[in-house]
Protein backbone atom coordinates (compact mmCIF):
# COMPACT_ATOMS: atom_id res chain seq x y z
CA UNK A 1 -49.74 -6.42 94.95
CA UNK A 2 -49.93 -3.47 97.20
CA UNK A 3 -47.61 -0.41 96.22
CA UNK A 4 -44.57 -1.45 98.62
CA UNK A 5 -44.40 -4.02 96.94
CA UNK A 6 -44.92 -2.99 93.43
CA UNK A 7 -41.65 -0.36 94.71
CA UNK A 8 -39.70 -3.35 95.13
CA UNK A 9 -40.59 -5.92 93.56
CA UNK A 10 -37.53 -8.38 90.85
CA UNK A 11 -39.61 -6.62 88.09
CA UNK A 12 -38.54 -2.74 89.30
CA UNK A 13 -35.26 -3.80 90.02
CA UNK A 14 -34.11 -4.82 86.88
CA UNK A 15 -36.14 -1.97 85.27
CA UNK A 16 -34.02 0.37 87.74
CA UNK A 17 -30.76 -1.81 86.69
CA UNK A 18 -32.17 -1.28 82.64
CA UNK A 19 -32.37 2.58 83.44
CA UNK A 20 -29.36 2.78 85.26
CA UNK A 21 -27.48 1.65 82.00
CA UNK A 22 -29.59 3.72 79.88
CA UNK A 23 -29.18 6.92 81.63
CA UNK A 24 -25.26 6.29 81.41
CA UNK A 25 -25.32 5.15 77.87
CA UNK A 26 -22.78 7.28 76.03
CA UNK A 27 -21.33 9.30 79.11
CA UNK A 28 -17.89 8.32 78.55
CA UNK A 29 -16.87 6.77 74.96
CA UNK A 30 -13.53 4.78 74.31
CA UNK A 31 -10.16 5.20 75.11
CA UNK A 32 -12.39 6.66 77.99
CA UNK A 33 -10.30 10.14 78.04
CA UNK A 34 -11.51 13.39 78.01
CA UNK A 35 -9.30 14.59 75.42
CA UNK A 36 -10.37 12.22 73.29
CA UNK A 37 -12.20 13.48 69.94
CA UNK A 38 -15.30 11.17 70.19
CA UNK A 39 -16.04 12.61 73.78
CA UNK A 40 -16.30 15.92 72.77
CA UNK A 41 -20.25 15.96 71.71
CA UNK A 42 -22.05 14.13 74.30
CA UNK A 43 -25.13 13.86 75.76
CA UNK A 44 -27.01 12.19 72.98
CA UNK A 45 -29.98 10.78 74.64
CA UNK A 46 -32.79 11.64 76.21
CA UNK A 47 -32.19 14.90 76.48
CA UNK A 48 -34.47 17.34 77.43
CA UNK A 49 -33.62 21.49 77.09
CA UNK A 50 -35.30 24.46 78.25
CA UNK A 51 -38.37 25.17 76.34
CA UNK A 52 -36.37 28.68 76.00
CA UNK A 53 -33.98 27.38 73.46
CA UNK A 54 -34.98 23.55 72.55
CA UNK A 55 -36.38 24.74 69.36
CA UNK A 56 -33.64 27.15 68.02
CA UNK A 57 -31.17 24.18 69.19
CA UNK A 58 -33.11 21.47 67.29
CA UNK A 59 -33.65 20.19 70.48
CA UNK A 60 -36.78 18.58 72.41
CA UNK A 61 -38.06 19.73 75.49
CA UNK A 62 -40.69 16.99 76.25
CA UNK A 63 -41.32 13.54 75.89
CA UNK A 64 -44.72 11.76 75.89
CA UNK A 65 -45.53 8.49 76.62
CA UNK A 66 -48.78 6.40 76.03
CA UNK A 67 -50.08 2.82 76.85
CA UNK A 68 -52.22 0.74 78.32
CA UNK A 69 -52.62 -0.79 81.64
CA UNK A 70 -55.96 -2.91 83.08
CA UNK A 71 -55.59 -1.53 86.66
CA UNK A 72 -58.17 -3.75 89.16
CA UNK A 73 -60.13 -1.29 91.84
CA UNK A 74 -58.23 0.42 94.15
CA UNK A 75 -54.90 -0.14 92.21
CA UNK A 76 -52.30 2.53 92.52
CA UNK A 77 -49.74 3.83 89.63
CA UNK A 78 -45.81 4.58 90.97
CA UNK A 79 -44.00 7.08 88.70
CA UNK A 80 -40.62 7.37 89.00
CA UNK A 81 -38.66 10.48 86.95
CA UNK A 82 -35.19 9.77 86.52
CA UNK A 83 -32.35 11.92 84.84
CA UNK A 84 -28.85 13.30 85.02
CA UNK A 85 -28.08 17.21 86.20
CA UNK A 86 -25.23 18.41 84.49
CA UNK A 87 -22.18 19.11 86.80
CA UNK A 88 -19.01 21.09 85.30
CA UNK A 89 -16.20 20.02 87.30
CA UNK A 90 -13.52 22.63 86.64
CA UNK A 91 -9.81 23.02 88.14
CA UNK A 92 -8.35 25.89 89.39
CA UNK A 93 -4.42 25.81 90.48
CA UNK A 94 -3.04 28.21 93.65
CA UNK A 95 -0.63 30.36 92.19
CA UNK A 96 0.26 31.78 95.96
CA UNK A 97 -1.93 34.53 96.14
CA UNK A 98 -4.99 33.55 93.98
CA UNK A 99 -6.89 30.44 92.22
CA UNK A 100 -6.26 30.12 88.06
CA UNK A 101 -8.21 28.18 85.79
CA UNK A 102 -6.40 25.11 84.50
CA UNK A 103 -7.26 22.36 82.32
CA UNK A 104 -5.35 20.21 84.85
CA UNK A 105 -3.54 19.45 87.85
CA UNK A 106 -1.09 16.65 88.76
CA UNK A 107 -0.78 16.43 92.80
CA UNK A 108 1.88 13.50 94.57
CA UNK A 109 1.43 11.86 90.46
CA UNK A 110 -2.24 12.11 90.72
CA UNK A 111 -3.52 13.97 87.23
CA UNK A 112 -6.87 15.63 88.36
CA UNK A 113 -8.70 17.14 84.88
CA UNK A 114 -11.83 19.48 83.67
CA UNK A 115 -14.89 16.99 82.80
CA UNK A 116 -18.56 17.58 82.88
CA UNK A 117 -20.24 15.27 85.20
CA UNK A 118 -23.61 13.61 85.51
CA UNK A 119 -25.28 14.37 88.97
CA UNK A 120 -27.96 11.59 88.92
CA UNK A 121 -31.76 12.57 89.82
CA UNK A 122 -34.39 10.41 91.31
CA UNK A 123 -38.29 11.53 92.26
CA UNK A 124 -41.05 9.25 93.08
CA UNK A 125 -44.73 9.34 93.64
CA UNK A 126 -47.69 7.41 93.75
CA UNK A 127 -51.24 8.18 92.78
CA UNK A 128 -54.66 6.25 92.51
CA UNK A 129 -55.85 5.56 89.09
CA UNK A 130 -59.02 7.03 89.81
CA UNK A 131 -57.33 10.26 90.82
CA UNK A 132 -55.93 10.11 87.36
CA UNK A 133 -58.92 10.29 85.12
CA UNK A 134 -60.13 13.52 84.32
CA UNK A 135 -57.66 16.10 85.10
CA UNK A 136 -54.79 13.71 85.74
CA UNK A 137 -51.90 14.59 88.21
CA UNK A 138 -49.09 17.05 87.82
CA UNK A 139 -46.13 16.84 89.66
CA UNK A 140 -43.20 19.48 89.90
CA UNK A 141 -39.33 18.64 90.13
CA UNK A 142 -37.25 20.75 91.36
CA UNK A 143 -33.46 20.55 91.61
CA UNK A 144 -31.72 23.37 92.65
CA UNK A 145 -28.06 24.64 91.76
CA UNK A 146 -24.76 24.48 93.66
CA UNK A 147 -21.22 24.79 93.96
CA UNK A 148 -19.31 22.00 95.98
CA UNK A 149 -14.77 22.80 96.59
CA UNK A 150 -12.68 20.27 97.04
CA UNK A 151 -8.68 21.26 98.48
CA UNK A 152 -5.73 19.83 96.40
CA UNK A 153 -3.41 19.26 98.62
CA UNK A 154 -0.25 17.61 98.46
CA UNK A 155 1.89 15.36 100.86
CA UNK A 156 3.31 17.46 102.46
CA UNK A 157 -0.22 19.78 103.36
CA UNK A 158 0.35 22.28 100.93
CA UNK A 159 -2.69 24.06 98.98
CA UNK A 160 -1.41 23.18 95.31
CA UNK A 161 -5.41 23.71 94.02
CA UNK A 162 -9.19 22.83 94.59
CA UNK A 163 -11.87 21.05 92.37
CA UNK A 164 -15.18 22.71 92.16
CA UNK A 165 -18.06 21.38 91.08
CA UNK A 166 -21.32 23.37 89.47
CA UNK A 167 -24.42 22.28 89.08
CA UNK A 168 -27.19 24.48 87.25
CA UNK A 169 -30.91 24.68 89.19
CA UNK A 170 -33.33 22.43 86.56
CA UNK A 171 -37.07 22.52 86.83
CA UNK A 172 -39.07 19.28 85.13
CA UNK A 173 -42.82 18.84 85.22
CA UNK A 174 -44.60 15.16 85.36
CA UNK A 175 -48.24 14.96 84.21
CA UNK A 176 -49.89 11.75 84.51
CA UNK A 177 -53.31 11.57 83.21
CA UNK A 178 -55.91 8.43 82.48
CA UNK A 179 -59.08 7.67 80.24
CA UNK A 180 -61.30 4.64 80.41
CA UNK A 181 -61.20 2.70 77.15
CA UNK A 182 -65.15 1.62 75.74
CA UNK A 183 -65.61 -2.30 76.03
CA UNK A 184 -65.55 -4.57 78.68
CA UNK A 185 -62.06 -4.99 79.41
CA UNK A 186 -61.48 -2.39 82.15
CA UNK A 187 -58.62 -0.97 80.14
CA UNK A 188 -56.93 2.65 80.63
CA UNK A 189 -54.98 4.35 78.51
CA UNK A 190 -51.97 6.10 80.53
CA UNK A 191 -50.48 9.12 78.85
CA UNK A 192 -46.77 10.80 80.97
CA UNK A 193 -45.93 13.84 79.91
CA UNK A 194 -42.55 14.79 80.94
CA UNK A 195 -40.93 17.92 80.29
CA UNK A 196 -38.20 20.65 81.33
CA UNK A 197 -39.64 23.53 82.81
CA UNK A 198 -36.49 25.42 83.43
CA UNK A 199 -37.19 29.18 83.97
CA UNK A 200 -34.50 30.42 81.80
CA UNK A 201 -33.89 32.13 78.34
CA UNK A 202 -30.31 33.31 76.91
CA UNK A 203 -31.71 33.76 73.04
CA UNK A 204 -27.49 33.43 72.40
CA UNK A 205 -27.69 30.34 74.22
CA UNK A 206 -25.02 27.30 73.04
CA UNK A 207 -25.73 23.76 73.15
CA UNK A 208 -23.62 23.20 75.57
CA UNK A 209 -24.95 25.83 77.44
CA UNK A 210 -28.13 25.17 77.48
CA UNK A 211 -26.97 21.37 78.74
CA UNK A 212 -26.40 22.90 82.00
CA UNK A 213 -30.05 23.26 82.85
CA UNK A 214 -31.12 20.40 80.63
CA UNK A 215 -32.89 17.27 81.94
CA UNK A 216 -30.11 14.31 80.70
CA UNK A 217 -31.06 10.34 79.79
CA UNK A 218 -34.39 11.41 80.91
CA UNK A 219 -37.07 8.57 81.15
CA UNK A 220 -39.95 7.00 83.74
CA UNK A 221 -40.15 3.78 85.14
CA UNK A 222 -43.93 3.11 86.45
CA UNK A 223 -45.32 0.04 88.47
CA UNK A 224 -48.74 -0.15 88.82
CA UNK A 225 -49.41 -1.97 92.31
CA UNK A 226 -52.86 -3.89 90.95
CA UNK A 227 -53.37 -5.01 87.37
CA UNK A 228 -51.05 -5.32 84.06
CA UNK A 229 -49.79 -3.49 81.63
CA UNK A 230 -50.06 -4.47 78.28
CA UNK A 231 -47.22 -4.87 75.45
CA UNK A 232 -47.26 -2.18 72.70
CA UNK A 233 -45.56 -5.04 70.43
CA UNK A 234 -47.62 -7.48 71.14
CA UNK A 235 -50.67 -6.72 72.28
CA UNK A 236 -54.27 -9.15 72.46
CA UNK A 237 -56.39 -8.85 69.92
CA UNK A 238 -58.79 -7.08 71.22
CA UNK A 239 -56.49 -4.40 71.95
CA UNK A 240 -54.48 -3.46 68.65
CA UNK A 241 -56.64 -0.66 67.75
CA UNK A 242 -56.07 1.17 71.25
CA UNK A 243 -52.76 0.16 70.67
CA UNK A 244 -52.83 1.56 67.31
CA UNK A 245 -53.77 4.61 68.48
CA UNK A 246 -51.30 5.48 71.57
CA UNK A 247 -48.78 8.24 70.63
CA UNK A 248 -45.12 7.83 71.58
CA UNK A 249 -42.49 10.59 71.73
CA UNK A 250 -39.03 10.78 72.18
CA UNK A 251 -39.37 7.58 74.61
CA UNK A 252 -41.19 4.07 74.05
CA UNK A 253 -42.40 1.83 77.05
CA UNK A 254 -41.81 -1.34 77.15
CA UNK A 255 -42.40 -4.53 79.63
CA UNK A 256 -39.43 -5.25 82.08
CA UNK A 257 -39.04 -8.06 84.26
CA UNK A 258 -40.87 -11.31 84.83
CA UNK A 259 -44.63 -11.65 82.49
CA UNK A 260 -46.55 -10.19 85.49
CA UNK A 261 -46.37 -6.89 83.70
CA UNK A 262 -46.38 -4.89 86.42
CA UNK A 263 -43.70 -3.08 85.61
CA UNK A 264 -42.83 -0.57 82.15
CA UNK A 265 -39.49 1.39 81.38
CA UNK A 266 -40.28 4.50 79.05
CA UNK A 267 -37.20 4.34 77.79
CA UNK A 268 -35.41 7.11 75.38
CA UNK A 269 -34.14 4.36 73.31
CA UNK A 270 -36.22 1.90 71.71
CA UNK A 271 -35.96 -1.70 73.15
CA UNK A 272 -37.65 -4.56 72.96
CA UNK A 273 -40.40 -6.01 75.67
CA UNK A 274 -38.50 -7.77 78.48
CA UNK A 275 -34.93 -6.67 77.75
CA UNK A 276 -32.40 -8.17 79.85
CA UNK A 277 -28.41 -6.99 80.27
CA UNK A 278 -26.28 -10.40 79.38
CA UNK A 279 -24.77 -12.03 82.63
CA UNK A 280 -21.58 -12.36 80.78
CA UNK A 281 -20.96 -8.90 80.70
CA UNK A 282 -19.09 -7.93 83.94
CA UNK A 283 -20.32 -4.41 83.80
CA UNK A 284 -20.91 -1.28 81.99
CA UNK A 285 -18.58 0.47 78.90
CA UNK A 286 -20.89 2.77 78.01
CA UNK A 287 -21.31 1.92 74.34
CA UNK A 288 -24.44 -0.61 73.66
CA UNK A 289 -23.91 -0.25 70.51
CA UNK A 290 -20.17 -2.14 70.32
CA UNK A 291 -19.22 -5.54 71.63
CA UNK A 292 -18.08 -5.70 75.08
CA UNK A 293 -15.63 -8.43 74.07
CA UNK A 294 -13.77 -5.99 71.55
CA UNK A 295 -14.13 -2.79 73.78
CA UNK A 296 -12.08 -4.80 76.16
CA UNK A 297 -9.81 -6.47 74.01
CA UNK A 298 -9.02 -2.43 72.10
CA UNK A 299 -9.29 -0.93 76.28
CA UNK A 300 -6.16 -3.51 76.93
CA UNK A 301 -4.08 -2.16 74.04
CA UNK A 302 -4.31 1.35 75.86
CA UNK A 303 -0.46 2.63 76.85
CA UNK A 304 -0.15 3.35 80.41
CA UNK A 305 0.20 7.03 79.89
CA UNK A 306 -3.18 6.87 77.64
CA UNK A 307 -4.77 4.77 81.11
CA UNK A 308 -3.86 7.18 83.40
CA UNK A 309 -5.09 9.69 81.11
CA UNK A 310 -8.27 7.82 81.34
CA UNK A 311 -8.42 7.23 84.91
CA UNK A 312 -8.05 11.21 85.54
CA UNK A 313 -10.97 11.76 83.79
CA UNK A 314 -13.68 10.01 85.54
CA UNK A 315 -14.45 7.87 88.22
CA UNK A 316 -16.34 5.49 85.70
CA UNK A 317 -13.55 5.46 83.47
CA UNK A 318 -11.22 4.66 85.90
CA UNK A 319 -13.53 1.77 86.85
CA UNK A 320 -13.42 0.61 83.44
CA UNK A 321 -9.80 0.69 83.12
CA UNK A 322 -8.81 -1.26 86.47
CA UNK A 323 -11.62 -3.92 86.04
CA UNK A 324 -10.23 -4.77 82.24
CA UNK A 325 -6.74 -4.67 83.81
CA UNK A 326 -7.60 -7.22 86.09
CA UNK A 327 -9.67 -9.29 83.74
CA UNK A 328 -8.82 -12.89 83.97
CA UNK A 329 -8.63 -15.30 80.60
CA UNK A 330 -11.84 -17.35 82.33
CA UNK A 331 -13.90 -14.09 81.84
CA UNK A 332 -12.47 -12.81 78.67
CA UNK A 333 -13.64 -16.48 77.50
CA UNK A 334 -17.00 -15.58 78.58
CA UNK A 335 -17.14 -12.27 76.72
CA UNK A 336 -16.60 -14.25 73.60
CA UNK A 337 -20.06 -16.03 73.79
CA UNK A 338 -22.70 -18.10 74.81
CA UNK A 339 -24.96 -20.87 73.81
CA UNK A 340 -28.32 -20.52 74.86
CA UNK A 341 -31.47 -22.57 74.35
CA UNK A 342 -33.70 -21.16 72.13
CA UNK A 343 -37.19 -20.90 72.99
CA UNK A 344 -39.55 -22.12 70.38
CA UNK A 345 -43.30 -21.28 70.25
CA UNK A 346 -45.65 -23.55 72.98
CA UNK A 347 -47.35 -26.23 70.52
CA UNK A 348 -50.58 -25.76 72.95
CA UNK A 349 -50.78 -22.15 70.96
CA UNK A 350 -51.96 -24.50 67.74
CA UNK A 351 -54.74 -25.51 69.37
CA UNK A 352 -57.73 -24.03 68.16
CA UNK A 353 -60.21 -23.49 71.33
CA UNK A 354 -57.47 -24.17 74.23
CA UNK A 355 -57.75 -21.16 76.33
CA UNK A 356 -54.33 -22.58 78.45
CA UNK A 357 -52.61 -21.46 75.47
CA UNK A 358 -53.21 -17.76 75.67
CA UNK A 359 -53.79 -17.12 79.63
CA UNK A 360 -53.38 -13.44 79.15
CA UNK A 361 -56.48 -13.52 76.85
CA UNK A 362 -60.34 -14.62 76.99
CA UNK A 363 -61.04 -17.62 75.27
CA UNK A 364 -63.45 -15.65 73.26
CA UNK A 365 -60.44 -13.73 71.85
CA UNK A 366 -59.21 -14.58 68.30
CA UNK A 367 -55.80 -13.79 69.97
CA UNK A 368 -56.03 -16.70 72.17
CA UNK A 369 -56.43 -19.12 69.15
CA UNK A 370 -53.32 -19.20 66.34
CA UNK A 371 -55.10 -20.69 63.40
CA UNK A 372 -56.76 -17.43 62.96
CA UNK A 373 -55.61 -13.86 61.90
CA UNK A 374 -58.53 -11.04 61.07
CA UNK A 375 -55.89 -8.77 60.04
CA UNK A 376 -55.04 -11.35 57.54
CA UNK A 377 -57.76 -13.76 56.65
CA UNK A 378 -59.90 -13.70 53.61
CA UNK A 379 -62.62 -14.83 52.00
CA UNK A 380 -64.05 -15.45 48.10
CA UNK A 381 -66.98 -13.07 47.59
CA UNK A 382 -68.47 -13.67 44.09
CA UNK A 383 -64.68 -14.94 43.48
CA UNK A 384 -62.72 -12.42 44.26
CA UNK A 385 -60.32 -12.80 47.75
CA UNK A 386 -61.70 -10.24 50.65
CA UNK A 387 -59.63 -9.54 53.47
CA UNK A 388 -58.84 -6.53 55.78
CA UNK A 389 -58.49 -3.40 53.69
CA UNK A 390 -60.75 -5.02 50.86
CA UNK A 391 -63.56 -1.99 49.75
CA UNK A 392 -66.56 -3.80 49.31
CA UNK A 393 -70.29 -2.21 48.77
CA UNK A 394 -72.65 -3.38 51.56
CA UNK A 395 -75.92 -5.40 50.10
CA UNK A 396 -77.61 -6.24 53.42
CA UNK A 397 -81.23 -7.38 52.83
CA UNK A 398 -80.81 -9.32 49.86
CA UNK A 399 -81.24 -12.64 50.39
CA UNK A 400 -82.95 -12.51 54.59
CA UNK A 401 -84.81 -9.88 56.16
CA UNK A 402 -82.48 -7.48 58.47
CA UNK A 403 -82.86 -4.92 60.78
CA UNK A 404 -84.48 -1.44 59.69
CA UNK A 405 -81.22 0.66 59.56
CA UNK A 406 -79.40 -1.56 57.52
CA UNK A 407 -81.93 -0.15 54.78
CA UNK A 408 -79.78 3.38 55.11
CA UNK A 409 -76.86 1.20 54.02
CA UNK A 410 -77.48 -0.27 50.90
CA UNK A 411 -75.18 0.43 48.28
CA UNK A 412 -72.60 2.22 50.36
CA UNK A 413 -69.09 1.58 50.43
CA UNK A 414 -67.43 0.25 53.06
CA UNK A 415 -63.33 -1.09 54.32
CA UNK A 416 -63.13 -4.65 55.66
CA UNK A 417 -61.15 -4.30 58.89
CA UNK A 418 -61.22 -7.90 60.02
CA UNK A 419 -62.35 -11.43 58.87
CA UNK A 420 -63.75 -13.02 61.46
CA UNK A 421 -64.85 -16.18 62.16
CA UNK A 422 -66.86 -17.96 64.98
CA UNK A 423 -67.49 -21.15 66.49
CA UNK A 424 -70.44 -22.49 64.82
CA UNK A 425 -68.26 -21.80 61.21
CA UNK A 426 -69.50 -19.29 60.33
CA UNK A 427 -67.93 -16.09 58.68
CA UNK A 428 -68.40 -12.59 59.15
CA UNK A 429 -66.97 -9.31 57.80
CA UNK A 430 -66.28 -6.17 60.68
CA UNK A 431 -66.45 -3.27 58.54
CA UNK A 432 -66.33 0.99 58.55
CA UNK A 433 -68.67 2.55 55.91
CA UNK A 434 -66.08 5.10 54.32
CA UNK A 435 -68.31 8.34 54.21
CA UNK A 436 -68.99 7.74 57.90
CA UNK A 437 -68.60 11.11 59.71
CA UNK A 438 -67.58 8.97 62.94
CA UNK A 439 -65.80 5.69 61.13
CA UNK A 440 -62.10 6.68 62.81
CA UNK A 441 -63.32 7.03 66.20
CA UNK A 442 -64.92 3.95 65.65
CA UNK A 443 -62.50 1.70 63.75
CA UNK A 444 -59.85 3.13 66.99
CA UNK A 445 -62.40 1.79 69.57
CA UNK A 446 -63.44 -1.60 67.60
CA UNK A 447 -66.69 -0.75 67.37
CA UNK A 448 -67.72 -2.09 63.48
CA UNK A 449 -70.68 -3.23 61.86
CA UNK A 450 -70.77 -6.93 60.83
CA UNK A 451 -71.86 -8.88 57.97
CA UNK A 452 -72.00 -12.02 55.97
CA UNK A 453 -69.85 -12.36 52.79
CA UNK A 454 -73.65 -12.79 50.81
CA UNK A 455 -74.45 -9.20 52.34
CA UNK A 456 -71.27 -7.59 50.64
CA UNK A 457 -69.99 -7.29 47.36
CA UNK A 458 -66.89 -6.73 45.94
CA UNK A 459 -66.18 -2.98 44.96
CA UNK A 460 -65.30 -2.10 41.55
CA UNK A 461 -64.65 1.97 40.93
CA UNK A 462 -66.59 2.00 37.81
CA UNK A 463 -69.78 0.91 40.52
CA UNK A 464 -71.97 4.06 41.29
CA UNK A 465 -72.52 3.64 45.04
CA UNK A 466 -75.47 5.44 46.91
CA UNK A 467 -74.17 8.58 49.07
CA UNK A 468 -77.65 9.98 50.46
């Protein structure tokens, strides 16, 4: 898939429709009026304040995203940064001679009110993967401030106010850096770093203050034109320690769109891989968290003054308010629910050796065969149940000749990581000897040492293993 494509591909657009929600979520909360007590502390998340005053504020000022993506040669990564800029629209009234402040304004029965805005924010670029390991790729966003008037006027052409809108100059940063995973998979791991790089510092600073030059609903969506990316749920097998080892912050990725993969939201709330928005719902309220059947049952018990209240306060309020108004009792049945099939496992997955199963893994893979689970398996040493976790003391040598080194490892302890076994029957223990120096960078890179439950024994703490 070449990068036009990757930029508009069914995957990216329903990431795009996923963020579009997201970046919304919580911008307007029922009865949807400004006055209203529950819209009084918003901008919940995502949010992203000057490094000036994020700390004092018990605030963030970055987020940091890792996973992992098997990009093919030549393959290309798309980053886009997406967030709100706060934008304070305030009313002034014309007295005659000079503008005044108001709360509000009611022109020809129009009620026009003070609200903060969200002024949505969109970059995108697009940088090879090899371009990315090493120093990685920084990328500076820059939106600059403003002040936009709007007349009042009424019927009759006379000046009876003006609307002005003010936006606040934000500065964000983008880093994008890569590192080659060890084994033969051709895996990266993709760290994004974004952050708000505002150049500004009031140390009397308010929260909503400091909202004014804070990045809002912040997240990334990145397509990567050549190779998949790889679920931080659900990874293979072979990948769980990587996995393991990726560090999420303020937003986790996750898989959107069709199981090519090429496609991950970092989203600043946690989701699920492949999350969809239900086709019943006829669009958004602004409030995941309730039912849209009951937010529109409660939004048709508004009054009419409490509506036009409503409508006066934003654009996507008003929206809100006429589209429930004109609901019909076909799609208010549809809000109530809907049977769907359920989709059990494939049975082909209980196959032992049947690579169809698992196309996403090698057959080689214990992922790509269900009867097993290292993380989970045991086995009876001397009678006693051995499985991942298990301490054991490492006997190699005892009963067949091995190599040399293994003669350093006699009688020290060791944790099972894995019970594994192979196609000829046989078992086999991956283990980390404990007092290695180097046993976390390699338990986080699968690199163990392996032997047979004859070359182990269980550990007992009253056991005096060797140490030199």
């Amino acid at each position: 898939m070449s990068t036009a494509d990757a930029l508009t591909s069914d995957s990216l657009l329903a990431a795009r429709r996923l963020a579009e929600t997201l970046i919304y979520e919580g911008y307007v909360l029922y009865p949807y009026r400004a006055s209203s007590q529950k819209n009084q502390v918003r901008w919940q998340w995502g949010v992203l304040f000057p490094p000036s005053c994020a700390e004092r504020l018990a605030e963030s000022a970055d987020t940091r995203a890792e996973l992992l993506v098997e990009p093919r040669d030549g393959a290309e990564l798309t980053v886009e940064v997406r967030f709100l800029q706060l934008q304070a629209r305030t009313i002034q009234r014309w007295d005659g001679a000079d503008f005044q402040a108001t709360d509000s304004i009611t022109v020809d029965g129009v009620e026009h009110t003070a609200w903060d805005e969200g002024f949505p924010v969109e970059r995108a670029f697009t940088v090879s993967f090899a371009d990315l390991v090493g120093d990685g790729h920084d990328e500076e966003v820059v939106v600059s401030g403003g002040v936009d008037e709007a007349p009042l006027t009424d019927a009759a052409g006379q000046l009876q106010g003006r609307i002005l809108r003010t936006r606040w100059p934000v500065q964000a940063r983008v880093g994008v850096q890569a590192e080659s995973l060890v084994g033969p998979y051709g895996a990266v791991r993709l760290q994004i770093l974004t952050g708000n790089r505002s150049d500004w510092d009031d140390p009397t600073a308010t929260r909503p203050e400091g909202l004014r030059r804070a990045l809002l609903g912040a997240h990334t969506v990145l397509a990567c034109s050549d190779g998949p990316f790889l679920s931080l749920l659900d990874p293979p097998q072979w990948a769980k320690p990587a996995v393991a080892a990726c560090v999420n912050e303020r937003v986790w990725p996750v898989l959107v769109g069709d199981p090519g993969r090429e496609v991950v939201l970092c989203s600043p709330i946690i989701l699920y891989d492949h999350p969809e928005i239900a086709p019943e719902s006829p669009g958004d309220l602004y409030d995941a968290l309730e039912i849209d059947e009951i937010l529109s049952l409660r939004t048709m018990t508004l009054t009419e003054e409490e509506k036009r209240q409503a409508r006066a306060t934003d654009p996507r309020a008003a929206a809100i308010i006429d589209r429930v108004d004109a609901m019909s009792p076909d799609m208010l049945d549809r809000l109530h629910g809907s049977l769907r099939q359920l989709r059990g496992p494939d049975p082909s997955q209980a196959l032992p050796w049947d690579a169809a199963s698992r196309p996403d893994v090698p057959w080689w893979d214990p992922g790509s065969d269900a009867s097993v689970s290292p993380e989970t398996d045991s086995v009876l040493v001397e009678g006693v149940p051995v499985q991942a976790g298990s301490k054991v003391v490492l006997m190699p040598g005892r009963h067949r000749r091995t190599d040399a080194q293994d003669a350093f490892l006699v009688g020290r302890v060791a944790t099972v990581q894995a019970v594994l076994f192979d196609v000829d029957e046989g078992t086999h223990l991956a283990v980390t000897v404990d007092d290695d120096p180097a046993a976390e960078m390699q338990q986080a890179h699968g690199r163990f040492l392996y032997f047979q439950p004859d070359e182990i024994a269980p550990w007992a703490e009253a056991a005096e293993p060797r140490h030199d």
